[in-house]
Protein backbone atom coordinates (compact mmCIF):
# COMPACT_ATOMS: atom_id res chain seq x y z
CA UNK A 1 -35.86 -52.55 -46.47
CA UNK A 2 -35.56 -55.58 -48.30
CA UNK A 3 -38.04 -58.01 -50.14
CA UNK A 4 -37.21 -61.27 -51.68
CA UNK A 5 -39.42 -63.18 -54.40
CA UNK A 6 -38.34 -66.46 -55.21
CA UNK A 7 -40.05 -68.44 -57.91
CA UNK A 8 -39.34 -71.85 -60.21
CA UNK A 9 -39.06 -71.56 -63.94
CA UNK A 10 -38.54 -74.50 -66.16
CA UNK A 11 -35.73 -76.01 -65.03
CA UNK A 12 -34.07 -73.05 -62.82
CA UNK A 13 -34.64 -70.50 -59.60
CA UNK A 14 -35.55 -67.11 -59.99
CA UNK A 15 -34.64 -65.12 -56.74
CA UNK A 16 -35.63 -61.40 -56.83
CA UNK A 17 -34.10 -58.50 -54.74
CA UNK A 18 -36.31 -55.54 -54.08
CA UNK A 19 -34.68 -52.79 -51.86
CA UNK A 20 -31.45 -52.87 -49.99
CA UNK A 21 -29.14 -55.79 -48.61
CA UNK A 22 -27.36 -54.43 -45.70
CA UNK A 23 -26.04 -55.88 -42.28
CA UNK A 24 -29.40 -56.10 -41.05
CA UNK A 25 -31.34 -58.28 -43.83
CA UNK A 26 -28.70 -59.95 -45.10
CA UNK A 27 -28.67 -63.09 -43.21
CA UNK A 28 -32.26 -63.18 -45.02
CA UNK A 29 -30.69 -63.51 -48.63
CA UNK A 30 -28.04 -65.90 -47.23
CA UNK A 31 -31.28 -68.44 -46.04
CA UNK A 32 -32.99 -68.20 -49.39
CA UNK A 33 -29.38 -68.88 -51.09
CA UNK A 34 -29.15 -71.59 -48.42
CA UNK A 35 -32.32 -72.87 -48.92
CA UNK A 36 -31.74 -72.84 -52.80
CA UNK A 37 -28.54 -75.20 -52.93
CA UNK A 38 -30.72 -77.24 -50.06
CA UNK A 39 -33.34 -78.53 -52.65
CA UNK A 40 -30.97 -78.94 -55.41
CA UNK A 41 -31.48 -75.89 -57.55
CA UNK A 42 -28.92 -76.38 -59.86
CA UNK A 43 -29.49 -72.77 -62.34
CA UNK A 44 -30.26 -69.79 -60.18
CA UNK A 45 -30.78 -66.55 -61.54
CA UNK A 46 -30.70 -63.81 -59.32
CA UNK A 47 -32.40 -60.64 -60.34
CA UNK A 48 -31.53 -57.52 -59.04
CA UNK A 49 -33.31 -55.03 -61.63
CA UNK A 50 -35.40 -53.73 -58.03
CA UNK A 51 -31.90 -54.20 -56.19
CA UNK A 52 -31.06 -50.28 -54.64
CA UNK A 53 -28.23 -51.26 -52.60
CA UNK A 54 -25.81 -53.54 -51.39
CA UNK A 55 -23.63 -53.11 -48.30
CA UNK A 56 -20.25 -55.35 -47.95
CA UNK A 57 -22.41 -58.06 -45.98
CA UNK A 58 -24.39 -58.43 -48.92
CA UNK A 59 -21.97 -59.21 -51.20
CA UNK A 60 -20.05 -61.30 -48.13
CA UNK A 61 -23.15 -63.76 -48.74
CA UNK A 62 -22.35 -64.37 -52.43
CA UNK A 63 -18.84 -64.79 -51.72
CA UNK A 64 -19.59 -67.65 -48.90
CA UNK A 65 -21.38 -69.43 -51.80
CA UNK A 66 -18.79 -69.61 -54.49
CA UNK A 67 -17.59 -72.86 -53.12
CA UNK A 68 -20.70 -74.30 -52.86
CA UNK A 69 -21.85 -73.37 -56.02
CA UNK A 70 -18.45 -75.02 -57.67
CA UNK A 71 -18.98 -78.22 -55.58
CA UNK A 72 -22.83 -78.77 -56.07
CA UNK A 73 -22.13 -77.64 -59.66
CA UNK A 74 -24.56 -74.73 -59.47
CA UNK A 75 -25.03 -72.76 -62.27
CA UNK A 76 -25.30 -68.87 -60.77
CA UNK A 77 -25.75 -65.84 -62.68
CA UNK A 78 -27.04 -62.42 -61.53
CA UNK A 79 -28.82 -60.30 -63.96
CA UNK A 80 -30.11 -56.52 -64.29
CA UNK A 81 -27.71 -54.67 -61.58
CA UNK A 82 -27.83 -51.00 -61.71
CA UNK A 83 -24.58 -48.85 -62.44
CA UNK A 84 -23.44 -48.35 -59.11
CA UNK A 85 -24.20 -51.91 -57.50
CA UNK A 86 -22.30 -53.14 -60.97
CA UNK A 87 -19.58 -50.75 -60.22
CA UNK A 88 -19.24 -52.22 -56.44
CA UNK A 89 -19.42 -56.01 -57.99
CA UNK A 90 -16.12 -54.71 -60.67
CA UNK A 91 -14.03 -52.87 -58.03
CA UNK A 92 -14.34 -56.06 -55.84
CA UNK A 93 -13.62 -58.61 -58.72
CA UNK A 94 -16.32 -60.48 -57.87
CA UNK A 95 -17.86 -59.85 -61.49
CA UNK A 96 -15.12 -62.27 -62.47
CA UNK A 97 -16.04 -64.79 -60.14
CA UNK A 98 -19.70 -64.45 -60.26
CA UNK A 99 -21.67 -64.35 -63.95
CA UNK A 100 -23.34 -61.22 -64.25
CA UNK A 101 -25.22 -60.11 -67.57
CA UNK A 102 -27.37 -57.07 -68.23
CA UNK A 103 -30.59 -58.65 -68.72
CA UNK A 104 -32.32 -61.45 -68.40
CA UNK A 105 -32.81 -63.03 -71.33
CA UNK A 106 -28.30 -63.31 -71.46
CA UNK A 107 -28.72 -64.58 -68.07
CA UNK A 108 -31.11 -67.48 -68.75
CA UNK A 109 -28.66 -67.89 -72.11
CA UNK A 110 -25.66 -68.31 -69.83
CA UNK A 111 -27.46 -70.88 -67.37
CA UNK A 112 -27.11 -73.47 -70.37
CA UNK A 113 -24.03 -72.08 -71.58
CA UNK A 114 -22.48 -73.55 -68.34
């Protein structure tokens, strides 16, 4: 089961995972990403401190974005991944494509880094 809390800050978008992304939810995190770029959010942080699992479509919806996010010029960075999700993000690369930090206070540093 998955939950999703989104919420402005400031100047940026604060999407937070609870649960699992898997085949079955996963088009619901790629219409809240959607939705996201849609209004303009140009800083999105994506928290995933509550975040227990991600299956291959899960991470397939961050990797459709990565254009999109260089072309609008949005600033994405994904904070507070456990071990093993950070493990899955390394082994596929994608932690050099996509910012991730350890917590959130270097995440909201690297949204003005950018």
């Amino acid at each position: 089961m998955l939950s999703i809390n989104k919420a402005s800050e400031r100047d940026h978008l604060v999407i937070a995972l609870n649960g699992e992304v898997d085949a079955s939810n996963s088009v619901e995190l790629d219409e809240v990403i959607q939705e996201a770029i849609a209004d303009n959010a140009h800083k999105i942080l994506l928290d995933g401190s509550e975040l227990e699992y991600i299956s291959s479509a899960g991470l397939g919806v961050f990797m459709s974005y990565l254009e999109d996010f260089n072309e609008k010029q949005v600033t994405f960075v994904i904070f507070g991944l456990n071990e093993k999700i950070l493990n899955v993000f390394h082994i596929l690369g994608l932690d050099q494509l996509i910012s991730i930090k350890n917590t959130r206070e270097e995440a909201e540093q690297a949204l003005y880094e950018a």
